[in-house]
C-alpha atoms as a PDB file:
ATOM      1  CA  UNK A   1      93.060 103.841  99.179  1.00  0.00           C
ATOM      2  CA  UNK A   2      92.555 106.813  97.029  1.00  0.00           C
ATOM      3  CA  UNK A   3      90.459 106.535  93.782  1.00  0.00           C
ATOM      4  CA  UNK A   4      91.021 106.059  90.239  1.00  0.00           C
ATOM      5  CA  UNK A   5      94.127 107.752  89.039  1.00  0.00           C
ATOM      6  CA  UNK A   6      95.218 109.458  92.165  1.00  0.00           C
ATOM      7  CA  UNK A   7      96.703 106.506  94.495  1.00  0.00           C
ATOM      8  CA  UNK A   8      97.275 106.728  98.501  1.00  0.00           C
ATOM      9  CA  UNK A   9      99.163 103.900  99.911  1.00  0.00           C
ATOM     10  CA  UNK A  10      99.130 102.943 103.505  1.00  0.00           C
ATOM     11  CA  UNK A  11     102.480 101.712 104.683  1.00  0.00           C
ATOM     12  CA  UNK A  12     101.191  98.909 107.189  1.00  0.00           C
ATOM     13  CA  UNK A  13     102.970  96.141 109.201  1.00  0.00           C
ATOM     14  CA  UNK A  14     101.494  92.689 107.883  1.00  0.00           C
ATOM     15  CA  UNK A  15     102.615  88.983 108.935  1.00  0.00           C
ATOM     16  CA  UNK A  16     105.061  87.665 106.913  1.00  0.00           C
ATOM     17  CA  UNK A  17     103.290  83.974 106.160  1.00  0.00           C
ATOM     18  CA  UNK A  18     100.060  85.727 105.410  1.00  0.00           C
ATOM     19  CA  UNK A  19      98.316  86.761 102.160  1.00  0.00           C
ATOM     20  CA  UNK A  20      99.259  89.860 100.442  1.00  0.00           C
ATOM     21  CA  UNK A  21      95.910  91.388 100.983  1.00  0.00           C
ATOM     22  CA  UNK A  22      95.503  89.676 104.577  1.00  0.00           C
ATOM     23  CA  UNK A  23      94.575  92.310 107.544  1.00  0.00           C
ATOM     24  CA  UNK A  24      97.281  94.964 108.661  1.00  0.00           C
ATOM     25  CA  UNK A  25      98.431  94.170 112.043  1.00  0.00           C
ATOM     26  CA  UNK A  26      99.458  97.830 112.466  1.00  0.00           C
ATOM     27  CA  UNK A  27      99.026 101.165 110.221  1.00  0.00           C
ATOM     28  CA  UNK A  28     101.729 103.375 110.259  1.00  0.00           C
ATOM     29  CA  UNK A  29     101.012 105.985 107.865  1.00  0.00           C
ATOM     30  CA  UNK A  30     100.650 107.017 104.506  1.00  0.00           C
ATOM     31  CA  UNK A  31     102.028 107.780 101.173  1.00  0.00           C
ATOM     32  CA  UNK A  32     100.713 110.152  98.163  1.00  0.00           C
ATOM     33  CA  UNK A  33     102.670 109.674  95.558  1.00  0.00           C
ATOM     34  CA  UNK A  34     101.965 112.506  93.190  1.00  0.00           C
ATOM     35  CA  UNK A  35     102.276 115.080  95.809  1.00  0.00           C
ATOM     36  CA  UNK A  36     104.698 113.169  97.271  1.00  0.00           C
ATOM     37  CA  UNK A  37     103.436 113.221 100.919  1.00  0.00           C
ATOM     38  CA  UNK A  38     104.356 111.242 103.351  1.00  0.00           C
ATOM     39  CA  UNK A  39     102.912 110.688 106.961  1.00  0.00           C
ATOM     40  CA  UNK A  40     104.653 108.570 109.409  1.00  0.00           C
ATOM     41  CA  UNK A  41     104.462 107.660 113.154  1.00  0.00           C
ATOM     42  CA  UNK A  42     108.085 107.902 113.651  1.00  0.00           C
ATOM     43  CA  UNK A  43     107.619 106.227 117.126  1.00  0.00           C
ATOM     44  CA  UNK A  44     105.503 103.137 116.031  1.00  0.00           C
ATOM     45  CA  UNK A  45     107.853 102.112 113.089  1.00  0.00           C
ATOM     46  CA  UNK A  46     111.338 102.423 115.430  1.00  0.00           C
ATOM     47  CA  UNK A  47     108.893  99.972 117.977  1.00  0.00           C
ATOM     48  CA  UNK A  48     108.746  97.700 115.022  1.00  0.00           C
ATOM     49  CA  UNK A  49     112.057  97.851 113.533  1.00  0.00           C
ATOM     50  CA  UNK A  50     113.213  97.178 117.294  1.00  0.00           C
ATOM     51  CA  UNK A  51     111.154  94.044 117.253  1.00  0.00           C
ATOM     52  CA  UNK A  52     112.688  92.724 113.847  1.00  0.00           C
ATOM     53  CA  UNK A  53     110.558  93.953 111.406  1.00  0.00           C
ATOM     54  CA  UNK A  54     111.766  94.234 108.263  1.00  0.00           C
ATOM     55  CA  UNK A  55     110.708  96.977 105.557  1.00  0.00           C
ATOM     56  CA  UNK A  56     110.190  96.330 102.155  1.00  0.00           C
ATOM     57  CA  UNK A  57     112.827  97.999  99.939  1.00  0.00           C
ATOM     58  CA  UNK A  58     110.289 100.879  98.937  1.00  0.00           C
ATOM     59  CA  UNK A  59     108.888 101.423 102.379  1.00  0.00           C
ATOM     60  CA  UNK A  60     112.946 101.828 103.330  1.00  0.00           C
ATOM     61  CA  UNK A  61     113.214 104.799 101.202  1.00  0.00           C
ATOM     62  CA  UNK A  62     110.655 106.341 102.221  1.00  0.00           C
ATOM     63  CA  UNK A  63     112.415 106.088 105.830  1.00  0.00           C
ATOM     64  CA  UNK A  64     115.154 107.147 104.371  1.00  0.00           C
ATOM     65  CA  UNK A  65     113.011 110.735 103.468  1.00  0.00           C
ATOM     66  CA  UNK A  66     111.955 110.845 106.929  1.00  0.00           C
ATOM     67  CA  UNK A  67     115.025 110.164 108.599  1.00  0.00           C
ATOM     68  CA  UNK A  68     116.650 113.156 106.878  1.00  0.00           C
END
């Protein structure tokens, strides 16, 4: 997302056998890295992590933000 020079990344929960850019099974928020905001359904990313999802070592810092 975003445009040219100013990136917005959606933190997503994707199948692990599929494609990078295969579909998002869920969207759970997003990230702006130069103003460093951050929006996350707290609820929907405990259901996942409850159901043994695993986040990538970026998206776990960014949990670690939230969490704080």
């Amino acid at each position: 997302m975003g445009r040219k020079k100013l990136p917005i990344y959606k933190i997503v929960v994707a199948e692990g056998m599929s494609k990078r850019d295969g579909k998002a099974v869920d969207i759970l928020g997003t990230y702006n890295p130069k103003s460093k905001e951050l929006q996350i359904d707290v609820e929907k990313v405990k259901e996942w992590l409850a159901k043994g999802a695993q986040p990538t070592d970026r998206v776990a810092s960014l949990l670690k933000r939230v969490v704080q």
